[in-house]
PDB file of N, CA and C in Angstrom:
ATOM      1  N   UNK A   1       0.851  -1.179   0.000  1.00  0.00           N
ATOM      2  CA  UNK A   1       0.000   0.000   0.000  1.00  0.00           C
ATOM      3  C   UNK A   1       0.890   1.233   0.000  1.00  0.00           C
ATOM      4  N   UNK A   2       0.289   2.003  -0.657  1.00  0.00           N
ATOM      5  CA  UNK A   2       1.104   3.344  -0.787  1.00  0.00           C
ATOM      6  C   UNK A   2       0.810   4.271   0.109  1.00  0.00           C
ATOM      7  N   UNK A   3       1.987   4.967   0.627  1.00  0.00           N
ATOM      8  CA  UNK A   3       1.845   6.235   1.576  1.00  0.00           C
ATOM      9  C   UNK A   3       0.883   6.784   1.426  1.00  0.00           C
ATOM     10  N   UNK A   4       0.454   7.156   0.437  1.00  0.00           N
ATOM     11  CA  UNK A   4      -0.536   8.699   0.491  1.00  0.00           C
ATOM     12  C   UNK A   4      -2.022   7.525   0.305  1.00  0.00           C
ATOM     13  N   UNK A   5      -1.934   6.488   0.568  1.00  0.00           N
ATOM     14  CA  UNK A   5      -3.265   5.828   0.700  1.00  0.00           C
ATOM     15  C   UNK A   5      -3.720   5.806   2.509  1.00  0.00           C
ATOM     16  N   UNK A   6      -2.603   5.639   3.259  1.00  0.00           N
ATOM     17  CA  UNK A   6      -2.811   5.405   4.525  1.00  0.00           C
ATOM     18  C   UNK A   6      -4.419   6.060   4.922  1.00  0.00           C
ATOM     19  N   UNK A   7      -4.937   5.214   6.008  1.00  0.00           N
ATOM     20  CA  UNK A   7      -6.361   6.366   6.278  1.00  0.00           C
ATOM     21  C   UNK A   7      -6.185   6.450   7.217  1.00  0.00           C
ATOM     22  N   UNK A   8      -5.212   6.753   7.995  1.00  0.00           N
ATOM     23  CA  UNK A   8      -4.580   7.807   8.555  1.00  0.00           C
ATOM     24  C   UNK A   8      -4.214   9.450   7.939  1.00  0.00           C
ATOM     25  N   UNK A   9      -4.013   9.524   6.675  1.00  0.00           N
ATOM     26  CA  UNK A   9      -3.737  10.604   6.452  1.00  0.00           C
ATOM     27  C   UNK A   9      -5.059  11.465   6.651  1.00  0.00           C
ATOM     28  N   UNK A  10      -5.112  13.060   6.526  1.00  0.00           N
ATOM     29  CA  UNK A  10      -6.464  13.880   6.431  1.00  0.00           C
ATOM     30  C   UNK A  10      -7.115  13.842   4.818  1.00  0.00           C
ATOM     31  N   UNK A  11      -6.259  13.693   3.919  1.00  0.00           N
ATOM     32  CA  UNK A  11      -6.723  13.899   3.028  1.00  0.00           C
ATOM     33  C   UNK A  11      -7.635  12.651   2.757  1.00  0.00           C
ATOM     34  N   UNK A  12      -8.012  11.142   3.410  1.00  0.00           N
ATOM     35  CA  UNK A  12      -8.152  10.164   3.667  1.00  0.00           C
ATOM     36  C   UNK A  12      -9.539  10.637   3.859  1.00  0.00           C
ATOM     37  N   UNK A  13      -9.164  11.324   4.292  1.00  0.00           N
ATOM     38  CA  UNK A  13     -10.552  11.298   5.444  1.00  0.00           C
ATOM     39  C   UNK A  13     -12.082  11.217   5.010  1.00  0.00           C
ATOM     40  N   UNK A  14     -12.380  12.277   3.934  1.00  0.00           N
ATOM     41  CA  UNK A  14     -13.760  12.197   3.481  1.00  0.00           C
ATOM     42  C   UNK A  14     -14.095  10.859   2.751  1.00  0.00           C
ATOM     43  N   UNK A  15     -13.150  10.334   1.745  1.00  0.00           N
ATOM     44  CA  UNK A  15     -13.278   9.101   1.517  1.00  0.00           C
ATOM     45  C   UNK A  15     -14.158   7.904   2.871  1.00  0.00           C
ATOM     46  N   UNK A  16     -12.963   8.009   4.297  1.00  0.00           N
ATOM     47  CA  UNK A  16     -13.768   7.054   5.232  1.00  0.00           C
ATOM     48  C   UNK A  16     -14.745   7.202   5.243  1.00  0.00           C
ATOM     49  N   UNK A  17     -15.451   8.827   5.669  1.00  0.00           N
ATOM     50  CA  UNK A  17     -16.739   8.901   6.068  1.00  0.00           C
ATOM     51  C   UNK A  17     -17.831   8.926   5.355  1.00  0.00           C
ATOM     52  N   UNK A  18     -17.396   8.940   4.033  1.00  0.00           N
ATOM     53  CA  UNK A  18     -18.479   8.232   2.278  1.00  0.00           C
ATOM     54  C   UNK A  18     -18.373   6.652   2.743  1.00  0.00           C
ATOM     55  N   UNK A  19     -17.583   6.138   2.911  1.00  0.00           N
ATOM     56  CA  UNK A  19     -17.346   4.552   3.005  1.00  0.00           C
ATOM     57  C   UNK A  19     -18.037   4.265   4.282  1.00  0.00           C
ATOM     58  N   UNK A  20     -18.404   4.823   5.621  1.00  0.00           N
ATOM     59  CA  UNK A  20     -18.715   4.608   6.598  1.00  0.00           C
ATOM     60  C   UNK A  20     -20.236   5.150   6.537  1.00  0.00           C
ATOM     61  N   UNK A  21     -20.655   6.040   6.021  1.00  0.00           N
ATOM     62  CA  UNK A  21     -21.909   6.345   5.822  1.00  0.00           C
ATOM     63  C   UNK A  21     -22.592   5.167   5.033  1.00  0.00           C
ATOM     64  N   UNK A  22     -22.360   4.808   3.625  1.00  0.00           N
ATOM     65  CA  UNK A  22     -22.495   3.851   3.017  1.00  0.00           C
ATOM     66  C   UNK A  22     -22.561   2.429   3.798  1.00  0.00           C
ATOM     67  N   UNK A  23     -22.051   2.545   4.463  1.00  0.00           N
ATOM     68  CA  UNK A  23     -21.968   1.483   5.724  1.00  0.00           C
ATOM     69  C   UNK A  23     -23.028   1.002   6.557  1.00  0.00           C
ATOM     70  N   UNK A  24     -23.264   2.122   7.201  1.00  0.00           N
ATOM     71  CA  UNK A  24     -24.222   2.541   7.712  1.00  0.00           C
ATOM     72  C   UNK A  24     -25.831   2.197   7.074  1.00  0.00           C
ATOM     73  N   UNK A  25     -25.649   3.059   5.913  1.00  0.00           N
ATOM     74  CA  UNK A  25     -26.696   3.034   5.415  1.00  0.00           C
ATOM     75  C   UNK A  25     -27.419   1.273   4.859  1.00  0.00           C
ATOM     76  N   UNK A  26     -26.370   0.799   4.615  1.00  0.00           N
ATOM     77  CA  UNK A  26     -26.616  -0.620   4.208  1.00  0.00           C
ATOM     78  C   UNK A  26     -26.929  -1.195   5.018  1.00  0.00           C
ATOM     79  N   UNK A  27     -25.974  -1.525   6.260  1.00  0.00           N
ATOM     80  CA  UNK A  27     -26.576  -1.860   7.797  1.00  0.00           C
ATOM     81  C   UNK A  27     -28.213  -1.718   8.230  1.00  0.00           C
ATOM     82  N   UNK A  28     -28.349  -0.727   7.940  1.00  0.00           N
ATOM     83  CA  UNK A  28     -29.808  -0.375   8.475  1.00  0.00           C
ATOM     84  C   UNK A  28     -31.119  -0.624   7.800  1.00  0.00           C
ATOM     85  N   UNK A  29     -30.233  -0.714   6.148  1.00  0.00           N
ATOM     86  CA  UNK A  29     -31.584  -1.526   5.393  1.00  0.00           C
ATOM     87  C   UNK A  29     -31.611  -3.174   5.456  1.00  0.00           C
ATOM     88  N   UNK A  30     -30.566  -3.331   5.415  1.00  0.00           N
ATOM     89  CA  UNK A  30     -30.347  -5.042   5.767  1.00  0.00           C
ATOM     90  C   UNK A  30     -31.249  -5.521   7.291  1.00  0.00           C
ATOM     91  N   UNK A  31     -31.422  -4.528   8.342  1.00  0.00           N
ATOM     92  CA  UNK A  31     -31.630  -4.371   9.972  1.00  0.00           C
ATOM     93  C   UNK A  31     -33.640  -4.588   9.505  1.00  0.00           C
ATOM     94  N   UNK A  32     -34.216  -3.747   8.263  1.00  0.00           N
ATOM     95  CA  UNK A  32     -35.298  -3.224   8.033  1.00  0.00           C
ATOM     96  C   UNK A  32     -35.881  -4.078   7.175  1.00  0.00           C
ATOM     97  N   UNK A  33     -35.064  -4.886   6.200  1.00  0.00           N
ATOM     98  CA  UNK A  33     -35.324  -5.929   5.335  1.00  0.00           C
ATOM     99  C   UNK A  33     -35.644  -7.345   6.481  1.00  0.00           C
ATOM    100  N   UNK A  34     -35.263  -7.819   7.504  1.00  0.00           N
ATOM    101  CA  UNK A  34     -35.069  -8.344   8.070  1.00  0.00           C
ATOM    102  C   UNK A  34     -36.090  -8.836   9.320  1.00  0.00           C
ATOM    103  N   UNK A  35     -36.402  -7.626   9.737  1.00  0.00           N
ATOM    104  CA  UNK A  35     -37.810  -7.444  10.362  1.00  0.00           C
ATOM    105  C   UNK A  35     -38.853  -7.300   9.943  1.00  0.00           C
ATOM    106  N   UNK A  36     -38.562  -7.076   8.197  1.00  0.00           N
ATOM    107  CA  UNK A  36     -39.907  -7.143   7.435  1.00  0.00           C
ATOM    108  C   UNK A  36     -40.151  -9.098   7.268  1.00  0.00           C
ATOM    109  N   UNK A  37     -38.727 -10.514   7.159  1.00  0.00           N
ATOM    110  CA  UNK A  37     -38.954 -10.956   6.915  1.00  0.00           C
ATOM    111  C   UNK A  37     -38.973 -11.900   8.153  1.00  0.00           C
ATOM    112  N   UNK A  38     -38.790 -11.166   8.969  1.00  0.00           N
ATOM    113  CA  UNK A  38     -39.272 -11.946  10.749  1.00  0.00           C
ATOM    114  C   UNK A  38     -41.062 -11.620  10.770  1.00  0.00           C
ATOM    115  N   UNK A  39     -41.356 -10.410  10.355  1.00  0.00           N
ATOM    116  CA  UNK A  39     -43.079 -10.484  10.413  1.00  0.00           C
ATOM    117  C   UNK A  39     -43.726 -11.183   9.667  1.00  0.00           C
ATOM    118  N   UNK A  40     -43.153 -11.609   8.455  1.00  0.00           N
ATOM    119  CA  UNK A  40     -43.890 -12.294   7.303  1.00  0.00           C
ATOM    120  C   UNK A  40     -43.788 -13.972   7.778  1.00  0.00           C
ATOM    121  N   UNK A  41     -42.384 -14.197   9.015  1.00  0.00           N
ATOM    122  CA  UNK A  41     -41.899 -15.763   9.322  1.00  0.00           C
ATOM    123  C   UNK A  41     -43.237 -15.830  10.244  1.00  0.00           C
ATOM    124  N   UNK A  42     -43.093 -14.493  11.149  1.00  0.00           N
ATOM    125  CA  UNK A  42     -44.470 -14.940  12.205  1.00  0.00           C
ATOM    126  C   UNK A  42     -46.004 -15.213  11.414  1.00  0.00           C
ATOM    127  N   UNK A  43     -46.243 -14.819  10.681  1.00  0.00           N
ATOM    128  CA  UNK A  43     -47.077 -14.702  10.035  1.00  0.00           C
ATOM    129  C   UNK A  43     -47.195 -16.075   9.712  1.00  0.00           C
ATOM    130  N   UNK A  44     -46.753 -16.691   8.656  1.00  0.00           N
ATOM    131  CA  UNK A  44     -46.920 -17.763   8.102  1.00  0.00           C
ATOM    132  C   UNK A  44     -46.670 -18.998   9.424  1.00  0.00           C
ATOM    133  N   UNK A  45     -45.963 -18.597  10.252  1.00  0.00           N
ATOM    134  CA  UNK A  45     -46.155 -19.669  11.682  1.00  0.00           C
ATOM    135  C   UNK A  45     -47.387 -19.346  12.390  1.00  0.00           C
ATOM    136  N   UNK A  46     -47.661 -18.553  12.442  1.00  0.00           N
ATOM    137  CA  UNK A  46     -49.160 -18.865  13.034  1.00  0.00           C
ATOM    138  C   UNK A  46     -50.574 -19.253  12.400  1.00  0.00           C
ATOM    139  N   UNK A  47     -50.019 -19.009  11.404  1.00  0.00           N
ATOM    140  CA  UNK A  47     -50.822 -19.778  10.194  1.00  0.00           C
ATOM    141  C   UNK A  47     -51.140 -21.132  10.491  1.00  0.00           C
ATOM    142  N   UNK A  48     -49.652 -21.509  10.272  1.00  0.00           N
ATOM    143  CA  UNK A  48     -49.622 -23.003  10.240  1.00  0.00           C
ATOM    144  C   UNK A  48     -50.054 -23.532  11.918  1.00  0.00           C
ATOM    145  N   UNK A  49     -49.699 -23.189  12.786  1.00  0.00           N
ATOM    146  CA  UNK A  49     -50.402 -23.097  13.403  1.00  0.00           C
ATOM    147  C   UNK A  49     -51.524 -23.296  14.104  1.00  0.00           C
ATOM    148  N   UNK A  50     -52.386 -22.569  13.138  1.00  0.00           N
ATOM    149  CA  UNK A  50     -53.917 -22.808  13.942  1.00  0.00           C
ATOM    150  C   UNK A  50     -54.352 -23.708  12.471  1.00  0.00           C
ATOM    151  N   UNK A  51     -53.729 -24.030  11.618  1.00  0.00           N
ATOM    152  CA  UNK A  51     -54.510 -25.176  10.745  1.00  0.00           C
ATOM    153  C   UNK A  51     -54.338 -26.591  11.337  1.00  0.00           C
ATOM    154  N   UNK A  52     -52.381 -26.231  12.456  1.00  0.00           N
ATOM    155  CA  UNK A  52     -51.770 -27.677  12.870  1.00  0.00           C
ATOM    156  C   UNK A  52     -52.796 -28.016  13.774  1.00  0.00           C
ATOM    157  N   UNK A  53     -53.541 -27.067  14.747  1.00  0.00           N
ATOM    158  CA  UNK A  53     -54.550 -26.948  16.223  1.00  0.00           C
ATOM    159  C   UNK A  53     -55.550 -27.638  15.782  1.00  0.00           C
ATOM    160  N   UNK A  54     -55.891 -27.421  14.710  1.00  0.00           N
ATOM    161  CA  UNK A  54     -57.515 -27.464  14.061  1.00  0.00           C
ATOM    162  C   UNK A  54     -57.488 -29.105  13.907  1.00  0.00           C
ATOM    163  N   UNK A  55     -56.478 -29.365  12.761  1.00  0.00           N
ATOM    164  CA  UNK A  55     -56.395 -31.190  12.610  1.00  0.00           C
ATOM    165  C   UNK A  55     -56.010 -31.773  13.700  1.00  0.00           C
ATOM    166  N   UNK A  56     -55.321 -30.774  14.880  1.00  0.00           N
ATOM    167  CA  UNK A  56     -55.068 -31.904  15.965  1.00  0.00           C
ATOM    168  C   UNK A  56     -56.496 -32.316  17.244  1.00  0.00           C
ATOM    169  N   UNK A  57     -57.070 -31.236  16.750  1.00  0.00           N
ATOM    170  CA  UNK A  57     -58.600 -31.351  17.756  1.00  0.00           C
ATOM    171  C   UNK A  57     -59.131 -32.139  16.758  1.00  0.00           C
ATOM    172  N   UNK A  58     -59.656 -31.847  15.749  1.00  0.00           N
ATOM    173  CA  UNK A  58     -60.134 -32.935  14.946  1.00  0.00           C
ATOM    174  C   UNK A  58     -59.714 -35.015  15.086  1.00  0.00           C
ATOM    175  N   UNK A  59     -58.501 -34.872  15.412  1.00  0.00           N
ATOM    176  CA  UNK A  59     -57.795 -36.426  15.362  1.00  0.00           C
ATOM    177  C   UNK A  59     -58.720 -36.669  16.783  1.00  0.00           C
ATOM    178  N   UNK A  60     -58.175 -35.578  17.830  1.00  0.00           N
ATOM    179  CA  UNK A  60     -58.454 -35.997  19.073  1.00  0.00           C
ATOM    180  C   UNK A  60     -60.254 -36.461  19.220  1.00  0.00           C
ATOM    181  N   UNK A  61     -61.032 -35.843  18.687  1.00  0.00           N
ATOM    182  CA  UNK A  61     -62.283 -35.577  18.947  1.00  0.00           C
ATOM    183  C   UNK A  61     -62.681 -36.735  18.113  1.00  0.00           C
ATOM    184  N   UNK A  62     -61.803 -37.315  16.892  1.00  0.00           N
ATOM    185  CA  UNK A  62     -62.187 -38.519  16.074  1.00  0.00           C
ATOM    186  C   UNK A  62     -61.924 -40.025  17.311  1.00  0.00           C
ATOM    187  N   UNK A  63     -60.721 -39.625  18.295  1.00  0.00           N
ATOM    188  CA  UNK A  63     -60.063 -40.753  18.562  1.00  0.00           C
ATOM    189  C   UNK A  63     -61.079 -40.881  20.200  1.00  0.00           C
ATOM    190  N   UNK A  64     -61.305 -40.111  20.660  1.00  0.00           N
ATOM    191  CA  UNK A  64     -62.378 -39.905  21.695  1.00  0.00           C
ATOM    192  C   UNK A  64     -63.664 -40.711  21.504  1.00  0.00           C
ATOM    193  N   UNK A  65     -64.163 -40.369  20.308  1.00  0.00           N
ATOM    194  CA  UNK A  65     -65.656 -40.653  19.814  1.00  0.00           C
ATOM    195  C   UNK A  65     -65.367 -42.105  19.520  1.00  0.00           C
ATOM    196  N   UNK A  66     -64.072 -42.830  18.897  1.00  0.00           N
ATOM    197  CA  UNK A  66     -63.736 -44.229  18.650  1.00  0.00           C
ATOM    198  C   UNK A  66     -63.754 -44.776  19.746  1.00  0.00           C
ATOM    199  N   UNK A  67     -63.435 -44.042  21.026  1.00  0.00           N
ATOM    200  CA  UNK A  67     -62.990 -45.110  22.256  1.00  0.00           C
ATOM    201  C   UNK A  67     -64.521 -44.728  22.659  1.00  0.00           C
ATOM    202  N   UNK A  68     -65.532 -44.419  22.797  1.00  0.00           N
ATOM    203  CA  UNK A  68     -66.540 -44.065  23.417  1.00  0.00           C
ATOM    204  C   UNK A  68     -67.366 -44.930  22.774  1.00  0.00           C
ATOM    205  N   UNK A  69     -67.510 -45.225  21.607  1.00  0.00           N
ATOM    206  CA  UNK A  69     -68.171 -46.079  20.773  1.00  0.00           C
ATOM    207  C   UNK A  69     -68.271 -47.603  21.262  1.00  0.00           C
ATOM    208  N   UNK A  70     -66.830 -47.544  21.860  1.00  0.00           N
ATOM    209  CA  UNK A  70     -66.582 -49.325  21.798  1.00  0.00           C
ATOM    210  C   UNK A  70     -66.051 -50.014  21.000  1.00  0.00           C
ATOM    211  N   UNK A  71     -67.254 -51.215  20.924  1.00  0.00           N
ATOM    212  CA  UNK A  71     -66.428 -52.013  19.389  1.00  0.00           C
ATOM    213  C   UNK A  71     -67.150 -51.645  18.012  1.00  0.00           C
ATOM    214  N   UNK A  72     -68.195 -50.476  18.002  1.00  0.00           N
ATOM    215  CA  UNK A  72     -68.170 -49.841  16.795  1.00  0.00           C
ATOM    216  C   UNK A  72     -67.075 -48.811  16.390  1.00  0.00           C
ATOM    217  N   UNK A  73     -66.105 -48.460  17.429  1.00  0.00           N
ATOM    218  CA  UNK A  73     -64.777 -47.831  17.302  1.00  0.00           C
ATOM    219  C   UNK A  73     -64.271 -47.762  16.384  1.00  0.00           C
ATOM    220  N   UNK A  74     -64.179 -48.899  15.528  1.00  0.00           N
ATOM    221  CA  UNK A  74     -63.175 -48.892  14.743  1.00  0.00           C
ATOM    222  C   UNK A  74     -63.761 -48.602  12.679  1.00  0.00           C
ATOM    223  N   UNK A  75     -65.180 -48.814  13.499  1.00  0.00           N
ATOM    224  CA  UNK A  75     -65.669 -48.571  11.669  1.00  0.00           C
ATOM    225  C   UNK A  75     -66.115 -46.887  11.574  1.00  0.00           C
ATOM    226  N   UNK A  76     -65.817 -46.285  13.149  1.00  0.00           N
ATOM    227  CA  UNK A  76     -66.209 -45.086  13.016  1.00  0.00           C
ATOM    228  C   UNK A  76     -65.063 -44.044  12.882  1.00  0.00           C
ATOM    229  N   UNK A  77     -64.081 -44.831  13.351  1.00  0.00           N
ATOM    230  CA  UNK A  77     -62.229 -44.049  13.272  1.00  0.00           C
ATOM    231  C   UNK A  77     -61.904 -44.425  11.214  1.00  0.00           C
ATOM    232  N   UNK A  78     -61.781 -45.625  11.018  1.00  0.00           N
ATOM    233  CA  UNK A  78     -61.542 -45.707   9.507  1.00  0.00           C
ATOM    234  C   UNK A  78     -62.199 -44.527   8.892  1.00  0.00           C
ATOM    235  N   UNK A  79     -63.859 -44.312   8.726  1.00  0.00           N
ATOM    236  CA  UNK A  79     -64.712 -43.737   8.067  1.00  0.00           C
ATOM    237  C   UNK A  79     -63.783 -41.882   7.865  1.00  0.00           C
ATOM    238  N   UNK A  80     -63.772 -41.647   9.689  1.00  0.00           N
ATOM    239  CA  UNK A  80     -63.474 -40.260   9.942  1.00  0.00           C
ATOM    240  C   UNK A  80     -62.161 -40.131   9.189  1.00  0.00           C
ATOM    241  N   UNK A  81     -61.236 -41.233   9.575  1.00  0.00           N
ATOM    242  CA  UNK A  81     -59.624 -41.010   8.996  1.00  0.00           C
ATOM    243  C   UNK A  81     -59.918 -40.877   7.494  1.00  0.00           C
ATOM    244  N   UNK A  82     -60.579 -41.862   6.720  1.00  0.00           N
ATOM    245  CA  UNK A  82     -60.687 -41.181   5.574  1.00  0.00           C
ATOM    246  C   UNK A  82     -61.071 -39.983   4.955  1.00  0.00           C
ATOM    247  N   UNK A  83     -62.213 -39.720   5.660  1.00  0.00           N
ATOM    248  CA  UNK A  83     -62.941 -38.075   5.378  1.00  0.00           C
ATOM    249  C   UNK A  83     -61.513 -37.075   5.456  1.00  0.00           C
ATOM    250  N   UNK A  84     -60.591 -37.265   6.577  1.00  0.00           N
ATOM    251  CA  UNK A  84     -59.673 -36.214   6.959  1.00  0.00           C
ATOM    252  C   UNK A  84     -58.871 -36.586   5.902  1.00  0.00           C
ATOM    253  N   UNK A  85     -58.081 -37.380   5.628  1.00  0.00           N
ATOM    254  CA  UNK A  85     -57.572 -37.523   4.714  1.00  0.00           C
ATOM    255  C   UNK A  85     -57.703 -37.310   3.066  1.00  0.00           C
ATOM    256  N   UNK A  86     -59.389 -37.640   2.894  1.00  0.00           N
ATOM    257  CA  UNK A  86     -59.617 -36.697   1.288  1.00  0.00           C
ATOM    258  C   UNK A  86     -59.512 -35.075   1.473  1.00  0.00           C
ATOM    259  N   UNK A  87     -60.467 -35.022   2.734  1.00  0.00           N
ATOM    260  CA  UNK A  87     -60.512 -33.543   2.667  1.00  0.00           C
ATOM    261  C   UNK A  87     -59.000 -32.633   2.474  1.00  0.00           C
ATOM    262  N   UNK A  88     -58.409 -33.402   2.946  1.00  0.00           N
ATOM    263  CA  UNK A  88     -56.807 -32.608   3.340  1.00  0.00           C
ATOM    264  C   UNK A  88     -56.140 -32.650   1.988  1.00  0.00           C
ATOM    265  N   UNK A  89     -56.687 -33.730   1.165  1.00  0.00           N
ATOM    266  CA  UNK A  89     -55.825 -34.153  -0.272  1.00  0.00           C
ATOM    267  C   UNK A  89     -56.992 -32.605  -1.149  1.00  0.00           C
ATOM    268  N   UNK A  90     -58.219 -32.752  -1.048  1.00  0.00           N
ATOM    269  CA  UNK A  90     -58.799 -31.970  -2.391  1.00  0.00           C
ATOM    270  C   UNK A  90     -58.392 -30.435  -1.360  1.00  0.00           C
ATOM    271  N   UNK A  91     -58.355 -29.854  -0.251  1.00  0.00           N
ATOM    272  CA  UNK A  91     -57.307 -28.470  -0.123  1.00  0.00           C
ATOM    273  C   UNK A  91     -56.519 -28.233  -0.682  1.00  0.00           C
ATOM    274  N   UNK A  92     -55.133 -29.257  -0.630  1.00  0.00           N
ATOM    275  CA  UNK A  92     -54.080 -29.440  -1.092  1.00  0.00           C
ATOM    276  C   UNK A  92     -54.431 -28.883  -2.509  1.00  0.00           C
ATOM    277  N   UNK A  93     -55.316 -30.014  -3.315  1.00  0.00           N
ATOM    278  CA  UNK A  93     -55.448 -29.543  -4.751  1.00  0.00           C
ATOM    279  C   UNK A  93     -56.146 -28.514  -5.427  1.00  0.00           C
ATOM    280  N   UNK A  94     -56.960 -28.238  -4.257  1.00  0.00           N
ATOM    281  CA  UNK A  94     -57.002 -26.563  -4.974  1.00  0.00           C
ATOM    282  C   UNK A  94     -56.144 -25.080  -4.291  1.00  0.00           C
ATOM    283  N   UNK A  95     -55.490 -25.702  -3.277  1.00  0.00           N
ATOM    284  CA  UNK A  95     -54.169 -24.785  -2.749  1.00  0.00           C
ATOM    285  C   UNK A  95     -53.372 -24.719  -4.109  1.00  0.00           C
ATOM    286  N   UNK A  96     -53.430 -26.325  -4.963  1.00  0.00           N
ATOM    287  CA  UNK A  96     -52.228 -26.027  -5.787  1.00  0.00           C
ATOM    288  C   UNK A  96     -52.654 -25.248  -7.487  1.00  0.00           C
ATOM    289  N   UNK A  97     -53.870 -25.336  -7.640  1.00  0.00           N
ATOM    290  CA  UNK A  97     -54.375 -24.420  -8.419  1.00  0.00           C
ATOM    291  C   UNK A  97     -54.338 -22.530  -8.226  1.00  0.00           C
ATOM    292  N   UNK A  98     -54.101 -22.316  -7.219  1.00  0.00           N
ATOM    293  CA  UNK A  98     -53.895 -21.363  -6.942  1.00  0.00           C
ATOM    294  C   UNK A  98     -52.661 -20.569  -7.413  1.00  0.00           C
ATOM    295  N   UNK A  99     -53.034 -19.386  -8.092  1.00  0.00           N
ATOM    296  CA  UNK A  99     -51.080 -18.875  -8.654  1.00  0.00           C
ATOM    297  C   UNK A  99     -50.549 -18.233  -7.509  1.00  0.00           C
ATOM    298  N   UNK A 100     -50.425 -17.577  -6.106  1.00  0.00           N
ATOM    299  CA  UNK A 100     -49.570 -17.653  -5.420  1.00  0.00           C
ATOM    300  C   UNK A 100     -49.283 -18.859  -5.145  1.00  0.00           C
ATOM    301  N   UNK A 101     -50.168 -19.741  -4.431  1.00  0.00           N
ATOM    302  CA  UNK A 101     -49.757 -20.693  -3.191  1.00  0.00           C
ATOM    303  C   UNK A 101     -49.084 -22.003  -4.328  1.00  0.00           C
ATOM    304  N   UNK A 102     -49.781 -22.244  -5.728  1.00  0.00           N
ATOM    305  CA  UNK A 102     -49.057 -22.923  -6.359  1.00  0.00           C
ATOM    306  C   UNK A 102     -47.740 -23.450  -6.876  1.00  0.00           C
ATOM    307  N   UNK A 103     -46.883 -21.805  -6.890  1.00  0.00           N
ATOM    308  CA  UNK A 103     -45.582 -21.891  -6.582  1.00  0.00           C
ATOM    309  C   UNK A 103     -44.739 -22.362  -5.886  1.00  0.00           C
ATOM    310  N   UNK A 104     -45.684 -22.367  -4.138  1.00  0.00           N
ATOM    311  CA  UNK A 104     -44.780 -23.068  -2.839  1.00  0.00           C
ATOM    312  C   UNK A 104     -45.427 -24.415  -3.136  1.00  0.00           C
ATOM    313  N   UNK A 105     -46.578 -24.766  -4.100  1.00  0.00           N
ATOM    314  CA  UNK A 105     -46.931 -26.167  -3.274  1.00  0.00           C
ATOM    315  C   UNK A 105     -45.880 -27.459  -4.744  1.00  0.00           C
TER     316      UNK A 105
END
C-alpha cells in the first residue's frame, strides 16, 4: 500500500466517512429488510399453526368418539380417517391451483 493511501492521512478522510456512511446506510436496510422478513416468518407460523390446532382437535375428537363407541370404534375411526384424509388431499389440490400458493406447493 502506498503512503498517500494510509487512512490515517487527512486527506483520507472524506473518503472514510463516504465509506462509513455507506456502511451505515446498508446496515440499516439489511436491519429493516429483516424485520420485514421476521413479520412475514411470524405470520406464516401462526398460520400453520392454527390449521396444525384445528387437525389436531379434529384427530383428538375422532379418537375420543372411537374409544366411546366401543367395538363400533373402529368402523367409526376408519370412516373419519378417511374423510380427513380426502378432505386434506382436495385443499391441497385446490391450494395447488392457486397462482400464489401454487408456486410453494
Amino acid at each position: 500500500m502506498a503512503w498517500w493511501q494510509n487512512p490515517w492521512l487527512p486527506w483520507n478522510y472524506p473518503k472514510d466517512l463516504s465509506n462509513s456512511f455507506m456502511q451505515q446506510l446498508e446496515n440499516g436496510l439489511l436491519y429493516l429488510f429483516a424485520h420485514i422478513l421476521d413479520g412475514i416468518l411470524g405470520l406464516i407460523s401462526s398460520i400453520m399453526g392454527i390449521i396444525m390446532s384445528i387437525i389436531q382437535d379434529f384427530l383428538g375428537l375422532l379418537i375420543n368418539s372411537a374409544i366411546a363407541l366401543g367395538p363400533l370404534g373402529l368402523p367409526v375411526f376408519v370412516i373419519g380417517s378417511a374423510i380427513l384424509i380426502a378432505t386434506l388431499y382436495l385443499v391441497f389440490a385446490l391450494a395447488k391451483d392457486m397462482p400464489v400458493v401454487g408456486s410453494f406447493v
